[in-house]
Protein backbone atom coordinates (compact mmCIF):
# COMPACT_ATOMS: atom_id res chain seq x y z
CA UNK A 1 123.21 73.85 98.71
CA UNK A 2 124.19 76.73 100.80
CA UNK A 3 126.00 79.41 99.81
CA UNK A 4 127.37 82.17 102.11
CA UNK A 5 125.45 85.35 102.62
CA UNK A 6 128.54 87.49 101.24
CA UNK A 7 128.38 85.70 97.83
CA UNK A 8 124.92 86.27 97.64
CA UNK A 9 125.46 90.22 98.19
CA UNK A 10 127.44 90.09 95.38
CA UNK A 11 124.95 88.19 93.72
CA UNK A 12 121.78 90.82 94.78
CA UNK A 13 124.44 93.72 93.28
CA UNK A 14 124.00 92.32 89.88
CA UNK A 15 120.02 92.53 90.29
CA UNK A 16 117.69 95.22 89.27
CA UNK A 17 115.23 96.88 91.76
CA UNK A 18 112.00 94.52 90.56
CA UNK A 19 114.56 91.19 90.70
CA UNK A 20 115.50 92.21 94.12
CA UNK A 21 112.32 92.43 95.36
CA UNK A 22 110.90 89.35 93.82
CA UNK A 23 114.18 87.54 96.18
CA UNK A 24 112.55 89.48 98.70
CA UNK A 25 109.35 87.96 98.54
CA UNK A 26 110.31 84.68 98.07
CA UNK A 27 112.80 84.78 100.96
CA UNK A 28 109.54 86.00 103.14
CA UNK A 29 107.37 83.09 101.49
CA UNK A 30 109.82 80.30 102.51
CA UNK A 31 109.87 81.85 106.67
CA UNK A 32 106.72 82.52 106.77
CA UNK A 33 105.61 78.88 106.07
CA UNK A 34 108.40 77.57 108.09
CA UNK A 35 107.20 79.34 111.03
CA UNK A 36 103.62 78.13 109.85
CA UNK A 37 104.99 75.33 110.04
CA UNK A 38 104.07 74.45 106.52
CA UNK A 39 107.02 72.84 105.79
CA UNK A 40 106.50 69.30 104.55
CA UNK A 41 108.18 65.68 106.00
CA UNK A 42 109.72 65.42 102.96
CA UNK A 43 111.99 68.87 103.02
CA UNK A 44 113.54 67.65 105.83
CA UNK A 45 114.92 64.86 104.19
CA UNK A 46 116.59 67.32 102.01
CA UNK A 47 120.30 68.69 103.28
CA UNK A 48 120.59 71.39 104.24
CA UNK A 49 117.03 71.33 106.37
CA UNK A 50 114.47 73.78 106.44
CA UNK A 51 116.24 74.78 109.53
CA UNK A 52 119.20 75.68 108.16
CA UNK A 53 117.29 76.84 105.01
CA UNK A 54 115.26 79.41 107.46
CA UNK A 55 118.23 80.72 109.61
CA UNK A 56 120.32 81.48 105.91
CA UNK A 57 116.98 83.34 104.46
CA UNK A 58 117.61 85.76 107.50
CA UNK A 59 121.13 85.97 106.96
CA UNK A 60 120.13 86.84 103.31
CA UNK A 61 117.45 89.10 104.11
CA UNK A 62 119.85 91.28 106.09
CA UNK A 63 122.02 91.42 102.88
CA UNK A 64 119.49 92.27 100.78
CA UNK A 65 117.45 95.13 102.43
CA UNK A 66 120.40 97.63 102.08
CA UNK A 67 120.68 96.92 98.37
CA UNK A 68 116.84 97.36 98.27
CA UNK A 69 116.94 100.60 100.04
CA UNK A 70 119.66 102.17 97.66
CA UNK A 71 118.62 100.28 94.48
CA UNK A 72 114.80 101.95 95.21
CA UNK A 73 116.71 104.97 96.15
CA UNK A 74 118.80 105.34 92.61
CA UNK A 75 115.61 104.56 90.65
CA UNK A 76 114.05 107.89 92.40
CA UNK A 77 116.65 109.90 91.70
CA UNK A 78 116.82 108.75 87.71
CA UNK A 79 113.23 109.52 88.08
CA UNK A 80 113.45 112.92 89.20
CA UNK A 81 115.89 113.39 86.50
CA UNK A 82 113.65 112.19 83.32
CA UNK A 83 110.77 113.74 85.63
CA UNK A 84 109.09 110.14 85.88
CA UNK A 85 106.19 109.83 88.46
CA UNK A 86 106.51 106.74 90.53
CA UNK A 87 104.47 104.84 93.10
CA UNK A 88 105.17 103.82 96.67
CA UNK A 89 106.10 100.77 95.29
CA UNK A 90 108.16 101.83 92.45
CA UNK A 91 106.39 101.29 89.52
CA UNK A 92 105.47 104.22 87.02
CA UNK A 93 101.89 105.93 87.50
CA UNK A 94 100.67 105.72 84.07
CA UNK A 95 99.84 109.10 82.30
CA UNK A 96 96.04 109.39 82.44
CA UNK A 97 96.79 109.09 86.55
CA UNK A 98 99.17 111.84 86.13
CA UNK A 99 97.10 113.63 84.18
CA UNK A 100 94.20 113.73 86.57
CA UNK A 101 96.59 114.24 89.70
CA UNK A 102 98.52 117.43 87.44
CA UNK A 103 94.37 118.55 86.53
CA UNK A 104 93.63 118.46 90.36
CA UNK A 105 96.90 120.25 91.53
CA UNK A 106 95.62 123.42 89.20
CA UNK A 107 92.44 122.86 90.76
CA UNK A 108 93.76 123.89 93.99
């Protein structure tokens, strides 16, 4: 079952930053094998199609990448706050990492 791409912003709102991108990526997963056509006989004796399935997953996408955006956006800023170091991806560099990159800044 479908579900409209409004609910499911309201749904996304309720997720942290790492859940959201996890929707992402699974959202990607499904269109990329439909376009790979990796989809088998079977799922398209399944309503609503892959077809259907693939058009929503954009529809959903374009909800989510806003909410991605600010939720990644809010996690910075609480970083800068507790002065927390974080990767491009968002994740915390652990402190020996700091520690050399802090040791190579005095360096310079």
């Amino acid at each position: 079952m479908m579900v409209s791409p409004g609910y499911m912003k309201s749904e996304y709102k309720k997720m942290t930053y790492e859940e959201l991108i996890k929707e992402r990526d699974n959202l990607l997963a499904f269109i990329k094998d439909f376009e790979d056509g990796k989809i088998s006989e079977e799922d398209y004796m399944i309503c609503p199609g892959p077809d259907v399935v693939y058009q929503m997953n954009h529809e959903y996408l374009a909800k989510l990448a806003p909410l991605i955006a600010r939720k990644y956006r809010e996690k910075m800023e609480e970083a800068e706050d507790e002065e927390m170091h974080y990767d491009c991806a968002g994740k915390p560099f652990p402190p020996v990492i700091l520690e050399e990159r802090n040791a190579e800044e005095d360096e310079e």
